[in-house]
Protein backbone atom coordinates (compact mmCIF):
# COMPACT_ATOMS: atom_id res chain seq x y z
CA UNK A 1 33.12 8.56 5.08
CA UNK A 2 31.34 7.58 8.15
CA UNK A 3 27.64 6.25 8.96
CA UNK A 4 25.71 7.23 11.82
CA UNK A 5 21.95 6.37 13.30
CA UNK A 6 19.79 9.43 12.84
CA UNK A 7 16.52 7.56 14.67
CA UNK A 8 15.79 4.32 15.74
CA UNK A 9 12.00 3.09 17.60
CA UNK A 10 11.86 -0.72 18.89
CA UNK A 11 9.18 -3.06 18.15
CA UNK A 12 7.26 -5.65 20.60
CA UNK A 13 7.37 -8.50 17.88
CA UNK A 14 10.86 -9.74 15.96
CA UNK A 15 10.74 -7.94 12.86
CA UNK A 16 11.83 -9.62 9.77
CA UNK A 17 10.89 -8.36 6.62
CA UNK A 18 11.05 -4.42 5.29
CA UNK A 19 9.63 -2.87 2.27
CA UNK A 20 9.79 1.41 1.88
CA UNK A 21 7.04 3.31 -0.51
CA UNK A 22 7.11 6.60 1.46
CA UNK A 23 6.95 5.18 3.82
CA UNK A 24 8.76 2.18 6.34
CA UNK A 25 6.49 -1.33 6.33
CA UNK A 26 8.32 -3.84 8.79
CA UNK A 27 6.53 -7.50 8.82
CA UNK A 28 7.40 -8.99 12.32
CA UNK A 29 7.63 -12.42 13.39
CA UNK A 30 3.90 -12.17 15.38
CA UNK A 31 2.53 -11.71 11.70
CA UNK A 32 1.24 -7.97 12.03
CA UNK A 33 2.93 -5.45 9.69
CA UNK A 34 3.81 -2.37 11.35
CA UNK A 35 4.46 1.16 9.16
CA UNK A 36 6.46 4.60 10.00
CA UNK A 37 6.98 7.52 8.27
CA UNK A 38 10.98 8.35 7.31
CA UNK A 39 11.83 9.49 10.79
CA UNK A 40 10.37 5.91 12.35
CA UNK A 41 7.38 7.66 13.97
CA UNK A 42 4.69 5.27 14.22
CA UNK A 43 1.81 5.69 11.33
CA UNK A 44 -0.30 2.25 11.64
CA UNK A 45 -0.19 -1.67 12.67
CA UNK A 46 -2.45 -4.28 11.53
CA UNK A 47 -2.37 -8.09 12.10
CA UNK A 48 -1.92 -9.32 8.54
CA UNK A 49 -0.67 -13.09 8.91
CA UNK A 50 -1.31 -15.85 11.63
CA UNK A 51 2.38 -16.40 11.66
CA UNK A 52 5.45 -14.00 10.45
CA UNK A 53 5.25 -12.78 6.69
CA UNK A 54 7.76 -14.39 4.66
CA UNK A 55 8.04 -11.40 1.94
CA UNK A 56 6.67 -8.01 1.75
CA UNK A 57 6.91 -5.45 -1.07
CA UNK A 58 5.07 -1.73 -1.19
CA UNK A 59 4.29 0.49 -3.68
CA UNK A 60 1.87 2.32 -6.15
CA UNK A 61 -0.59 3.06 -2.74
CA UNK A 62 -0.71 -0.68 -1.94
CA UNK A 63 1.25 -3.33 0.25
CA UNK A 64 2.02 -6.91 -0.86
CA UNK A 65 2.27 -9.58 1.82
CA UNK A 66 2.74 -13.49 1.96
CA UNK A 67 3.23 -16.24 4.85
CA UNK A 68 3.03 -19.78 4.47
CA UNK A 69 -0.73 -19.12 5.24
CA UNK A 70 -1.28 -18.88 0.81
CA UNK A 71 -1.93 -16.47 -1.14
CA UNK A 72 -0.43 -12.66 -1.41
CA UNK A 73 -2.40 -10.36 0.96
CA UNK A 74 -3.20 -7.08 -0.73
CA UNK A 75 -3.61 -4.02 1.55
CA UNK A 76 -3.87 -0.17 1.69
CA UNK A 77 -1.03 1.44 3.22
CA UNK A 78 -3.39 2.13 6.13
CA UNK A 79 -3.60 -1.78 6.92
CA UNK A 80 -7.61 -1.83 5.07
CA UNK A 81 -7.43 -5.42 2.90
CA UNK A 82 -7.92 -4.91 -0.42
CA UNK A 83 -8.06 -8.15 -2.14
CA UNK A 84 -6.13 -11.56 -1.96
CA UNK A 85 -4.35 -12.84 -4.65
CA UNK A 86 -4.49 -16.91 -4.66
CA UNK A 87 -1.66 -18.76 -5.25
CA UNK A 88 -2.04 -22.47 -6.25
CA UNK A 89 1.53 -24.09 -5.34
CA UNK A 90 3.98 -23.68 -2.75
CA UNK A 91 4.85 -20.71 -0.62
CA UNK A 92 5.97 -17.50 -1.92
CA UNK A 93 9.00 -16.51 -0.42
CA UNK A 94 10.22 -13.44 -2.46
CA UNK A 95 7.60 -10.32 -3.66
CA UNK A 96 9.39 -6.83 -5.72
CA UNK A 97 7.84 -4.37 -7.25
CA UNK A 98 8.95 -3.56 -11.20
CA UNK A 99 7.51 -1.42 -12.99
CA UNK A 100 4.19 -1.19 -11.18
CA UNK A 101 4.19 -4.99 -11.42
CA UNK A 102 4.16 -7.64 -8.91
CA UNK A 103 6.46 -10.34 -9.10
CA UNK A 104 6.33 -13.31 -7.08
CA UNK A 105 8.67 -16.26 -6.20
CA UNK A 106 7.85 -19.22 -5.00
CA UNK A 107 9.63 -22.56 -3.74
CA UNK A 108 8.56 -24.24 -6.18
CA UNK A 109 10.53 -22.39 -8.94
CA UNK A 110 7.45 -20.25 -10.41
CA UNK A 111 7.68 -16.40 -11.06
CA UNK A 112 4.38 -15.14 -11.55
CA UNK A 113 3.62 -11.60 -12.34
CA UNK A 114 0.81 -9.56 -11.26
CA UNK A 115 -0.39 -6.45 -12.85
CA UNK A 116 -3.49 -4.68 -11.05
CA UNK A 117 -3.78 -7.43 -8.88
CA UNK A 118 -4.30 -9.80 -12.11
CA UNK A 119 -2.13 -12.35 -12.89
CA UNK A 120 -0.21 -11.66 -16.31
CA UNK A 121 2.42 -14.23 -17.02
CA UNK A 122 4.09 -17.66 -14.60
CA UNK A 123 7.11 -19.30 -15.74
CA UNK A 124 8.41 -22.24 -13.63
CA UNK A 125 12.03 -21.99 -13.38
CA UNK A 126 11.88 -25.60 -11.83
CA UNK A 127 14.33 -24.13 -8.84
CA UNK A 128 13.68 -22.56 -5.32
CA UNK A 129 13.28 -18.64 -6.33
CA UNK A 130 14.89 -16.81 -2.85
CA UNK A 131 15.32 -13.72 -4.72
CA UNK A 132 14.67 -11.78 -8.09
CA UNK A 133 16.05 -9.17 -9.97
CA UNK A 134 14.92 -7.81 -13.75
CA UNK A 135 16.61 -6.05 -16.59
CA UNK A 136 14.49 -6.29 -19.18
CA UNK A 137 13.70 -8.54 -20.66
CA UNK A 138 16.35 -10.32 -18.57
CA UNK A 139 15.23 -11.91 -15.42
CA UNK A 140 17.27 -12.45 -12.79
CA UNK A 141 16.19 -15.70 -10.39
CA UNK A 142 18.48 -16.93 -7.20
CA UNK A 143 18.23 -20.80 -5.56
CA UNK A 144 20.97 -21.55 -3.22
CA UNK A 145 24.40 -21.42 -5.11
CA UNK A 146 23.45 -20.29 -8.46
CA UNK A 147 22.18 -17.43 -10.31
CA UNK A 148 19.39 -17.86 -13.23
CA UNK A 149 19.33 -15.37 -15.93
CA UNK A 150 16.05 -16.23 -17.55
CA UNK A 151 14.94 -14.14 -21.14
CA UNK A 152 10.95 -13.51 -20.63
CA UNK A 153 8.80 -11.20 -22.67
CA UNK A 154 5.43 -11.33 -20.77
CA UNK A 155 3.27 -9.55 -23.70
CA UNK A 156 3.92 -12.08 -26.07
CA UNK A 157 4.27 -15.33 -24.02
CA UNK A 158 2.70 -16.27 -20.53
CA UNK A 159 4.48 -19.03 -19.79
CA UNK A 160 7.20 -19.29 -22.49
CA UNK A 161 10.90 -18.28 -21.47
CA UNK A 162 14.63 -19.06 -22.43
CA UNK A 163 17.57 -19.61 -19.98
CA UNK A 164 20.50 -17.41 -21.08
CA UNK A 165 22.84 -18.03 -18.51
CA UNK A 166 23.86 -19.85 -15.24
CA UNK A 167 26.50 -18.84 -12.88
CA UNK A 168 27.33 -18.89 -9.38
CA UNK A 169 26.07 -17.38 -6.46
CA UNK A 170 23.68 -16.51 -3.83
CA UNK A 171 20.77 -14.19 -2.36
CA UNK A 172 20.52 -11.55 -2.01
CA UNK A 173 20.86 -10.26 -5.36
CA UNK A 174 19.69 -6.32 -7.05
CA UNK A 175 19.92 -4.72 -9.94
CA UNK A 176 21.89 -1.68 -10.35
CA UNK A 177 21.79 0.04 -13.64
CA UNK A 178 24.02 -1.79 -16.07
CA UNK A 179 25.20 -4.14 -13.70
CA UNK A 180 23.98 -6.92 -11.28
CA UNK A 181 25.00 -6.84 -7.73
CA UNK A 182 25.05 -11.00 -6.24
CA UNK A 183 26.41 -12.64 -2.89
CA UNK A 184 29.15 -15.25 -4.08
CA UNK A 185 28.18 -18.69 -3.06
CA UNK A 186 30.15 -18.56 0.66
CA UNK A 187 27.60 -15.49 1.66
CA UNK A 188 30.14 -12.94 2.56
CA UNK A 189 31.52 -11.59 -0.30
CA UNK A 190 29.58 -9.42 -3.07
CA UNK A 191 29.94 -9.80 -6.75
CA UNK A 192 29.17 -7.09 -9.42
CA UNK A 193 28.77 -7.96 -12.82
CA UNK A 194 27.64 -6.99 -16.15
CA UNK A 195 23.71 -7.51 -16.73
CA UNK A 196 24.37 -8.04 -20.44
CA UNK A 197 24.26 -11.06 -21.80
CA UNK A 198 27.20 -9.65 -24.79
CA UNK A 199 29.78 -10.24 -22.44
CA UNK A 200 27.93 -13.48 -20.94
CA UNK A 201 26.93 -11.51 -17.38
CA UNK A 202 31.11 -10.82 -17.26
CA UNK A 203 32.22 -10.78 -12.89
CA UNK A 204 33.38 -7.38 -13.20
CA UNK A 205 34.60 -7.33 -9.04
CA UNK A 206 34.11 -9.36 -6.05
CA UNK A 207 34.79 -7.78 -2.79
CA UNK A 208 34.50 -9.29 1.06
CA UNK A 209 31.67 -7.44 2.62
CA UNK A 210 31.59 -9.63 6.22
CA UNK A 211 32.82 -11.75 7.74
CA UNK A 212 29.77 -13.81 8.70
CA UNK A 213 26.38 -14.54 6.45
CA UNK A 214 25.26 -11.17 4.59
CA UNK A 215 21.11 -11.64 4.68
CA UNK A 216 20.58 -7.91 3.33
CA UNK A 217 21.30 -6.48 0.24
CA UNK A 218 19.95 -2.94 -1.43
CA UNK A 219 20.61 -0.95 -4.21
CA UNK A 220 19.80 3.66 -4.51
CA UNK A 221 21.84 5.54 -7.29
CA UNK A 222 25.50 4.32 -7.16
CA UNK A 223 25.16 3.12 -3.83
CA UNK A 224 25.02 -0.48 -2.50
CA UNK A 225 24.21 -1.22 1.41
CA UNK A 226 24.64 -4.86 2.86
CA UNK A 227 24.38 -5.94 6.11
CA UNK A 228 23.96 -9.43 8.09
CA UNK A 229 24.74 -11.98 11.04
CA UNK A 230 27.68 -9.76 12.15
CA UNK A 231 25.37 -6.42 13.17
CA UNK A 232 27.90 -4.42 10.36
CA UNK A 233 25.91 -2.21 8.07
CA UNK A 234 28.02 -1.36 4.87
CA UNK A 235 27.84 0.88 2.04
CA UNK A 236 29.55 0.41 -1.18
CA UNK A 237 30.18 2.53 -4.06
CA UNK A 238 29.11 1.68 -8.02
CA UNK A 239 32.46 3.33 -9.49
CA UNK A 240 32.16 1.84 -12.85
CA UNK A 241 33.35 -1.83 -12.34
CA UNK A 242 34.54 -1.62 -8.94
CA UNK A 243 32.89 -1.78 -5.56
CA UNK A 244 34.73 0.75 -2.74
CA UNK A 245 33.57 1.04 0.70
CA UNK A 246 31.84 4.25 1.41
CA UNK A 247 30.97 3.80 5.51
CA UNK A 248 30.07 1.06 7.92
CA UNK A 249 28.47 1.06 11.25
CA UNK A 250 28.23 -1.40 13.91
CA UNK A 251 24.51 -2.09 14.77
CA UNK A 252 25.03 -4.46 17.53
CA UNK A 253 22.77 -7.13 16.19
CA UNK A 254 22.10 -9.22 13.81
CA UNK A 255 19.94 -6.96 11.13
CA UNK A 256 17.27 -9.37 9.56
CA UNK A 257 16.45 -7.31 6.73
CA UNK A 258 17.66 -3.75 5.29
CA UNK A 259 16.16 -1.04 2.74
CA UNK A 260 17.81 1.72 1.16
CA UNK A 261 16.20 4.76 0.76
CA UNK A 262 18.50 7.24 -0.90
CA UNK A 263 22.46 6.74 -1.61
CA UNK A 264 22.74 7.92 1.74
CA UNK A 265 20.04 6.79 4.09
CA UNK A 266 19.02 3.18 4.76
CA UNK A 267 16.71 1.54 7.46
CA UNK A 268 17.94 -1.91 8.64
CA UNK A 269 15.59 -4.07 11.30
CA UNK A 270 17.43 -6.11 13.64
CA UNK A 271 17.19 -9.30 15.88
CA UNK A 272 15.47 -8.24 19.36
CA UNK A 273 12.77 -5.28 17.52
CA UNK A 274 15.24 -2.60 16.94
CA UNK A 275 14.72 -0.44 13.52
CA UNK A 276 17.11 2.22 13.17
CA UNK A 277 17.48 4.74 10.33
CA UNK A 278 21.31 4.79 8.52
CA UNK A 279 22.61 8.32 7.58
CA UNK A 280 25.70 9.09 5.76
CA UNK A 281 28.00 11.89 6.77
């Protein structure tokens, strides 16, 4: 099985982050967030940061935004600002979207949770949060060589949590299902493990995905994409506990950030303002 670009548009400004809610939101390094509709026609462009956004997220109507300027920027998906959430600590560096909740990382080790643009729950995990994954009520943190599986229940405690587990490994990390999908520690392989804590979050498979530093990592049905310093944009198949390579593609750059759409179609933004749209065969 083969991949193939089905559309690609290039950017003025290094784009670095990517979020997808109907539509394509890049962040670029001049601190404007561009969006495009699926087949990368341009829709709208605002300035949103002084300096390049260091996470994004979109969804529920509403984009999600934060630079090391403070705070989470709330806008409409036309670019209009809707509110700004204020952040007392360090920079947040990671934003998803659960549920219809906002969760934030930060480096100072908090996860706080938003729900209609409120805040509903921080827990400070102490550690550098570069990435974040949940399974109820499991939640999955990242710093630099280890994995955090943290046990929160957010209606019943705000700031109360449990650590369940601690093993290695490295962003970017996603949830798929039953199982969690993490880079091992050296950045170019990908684990997949069990997201229960029964079999004590069991390493199911590890598999080499590059051979240089893999900075993108997303999850649709039993699909996994990664890409990464070495311009290769992979797919992987969820076959129970194994990971088998379903297509790569050679990009020609280094991709800075990639989103899956559907098991077959991805969008990956690359070094030099190139966004191209990933098909499947």
């Amino acid at each position: 099985m083969s991949l193939k670009i089905e559309g690609e548009v290039k950017v003025d400004s290094e784009p670095v982050v990517a979020a997808w809610s109907d539509k394509l939101f890049v962040g670029c390094e001049d601190g404007s967030i561009k969006s495009f509709d699926g087949t990368l026609t341009p829709a709208s462009s605002w300035a949103a940061h002084a300096v390049q956004p260091f996470a994004l997220a979109a969804g529920g109507g509403r984009v999600y935004s934060a630079s090391n300027d403070g705070g989470i920027r709330v806008w409409g998906e036309d670019g209009s600002k809707v509110t700004e959430l204020t952040i007392a600590g360090p920079d947040v560096g990671t934003l998803r979207i659960f549920g219809g909740e906002l969760y934030a990382g930060d480096e100072g080790g908090n996860v706080l949770i938003y729900n209609n643009n409120e805040e509903k729950a921080r827990y400070n995990l102490l550690e550098e949060v570069k990435d974040i994954g949940l399974s109820g009520p499991f939640l999955f943190t990242v710093r630099d060589l280890d994995v955090i599986v943290t046990e929160i229940k957010p209606e019943e405690s705000k700031t109360r949590f449990t650590t369940r587990h601690t093993m290695e490994g490295r962003a970017p990390l996603r949830v798929a299902g039953a199982a969690l999908l993490a880079m091992a520690r050296g950045g170019t392989a990908l684990q997949l493990l069990d997201a229960s804590v029964d079999t004590r979050f069991k390493k199911l498979h590890e598999v080499k995905v590059s051979d240089m530093i893999v900075t993108s990592l997303d999850v649709s049905g039993d699909f996994a994409w990664t890409a990464g310093w070495d311009g290769q944009v992979r797919r992987w198949r969820i076959a129970g506990d194994q990971l088998t390579p379903a297509g790569e593609l050679n990009v020609g750059a280094c991709v800075n950030a990639l989103v899956a759409t559907a098991p077959g179609e991805a969008y990956a933004v690359m070094t030099g303002g190139r966004i191209v749209r990933v098909k499947a065969d």
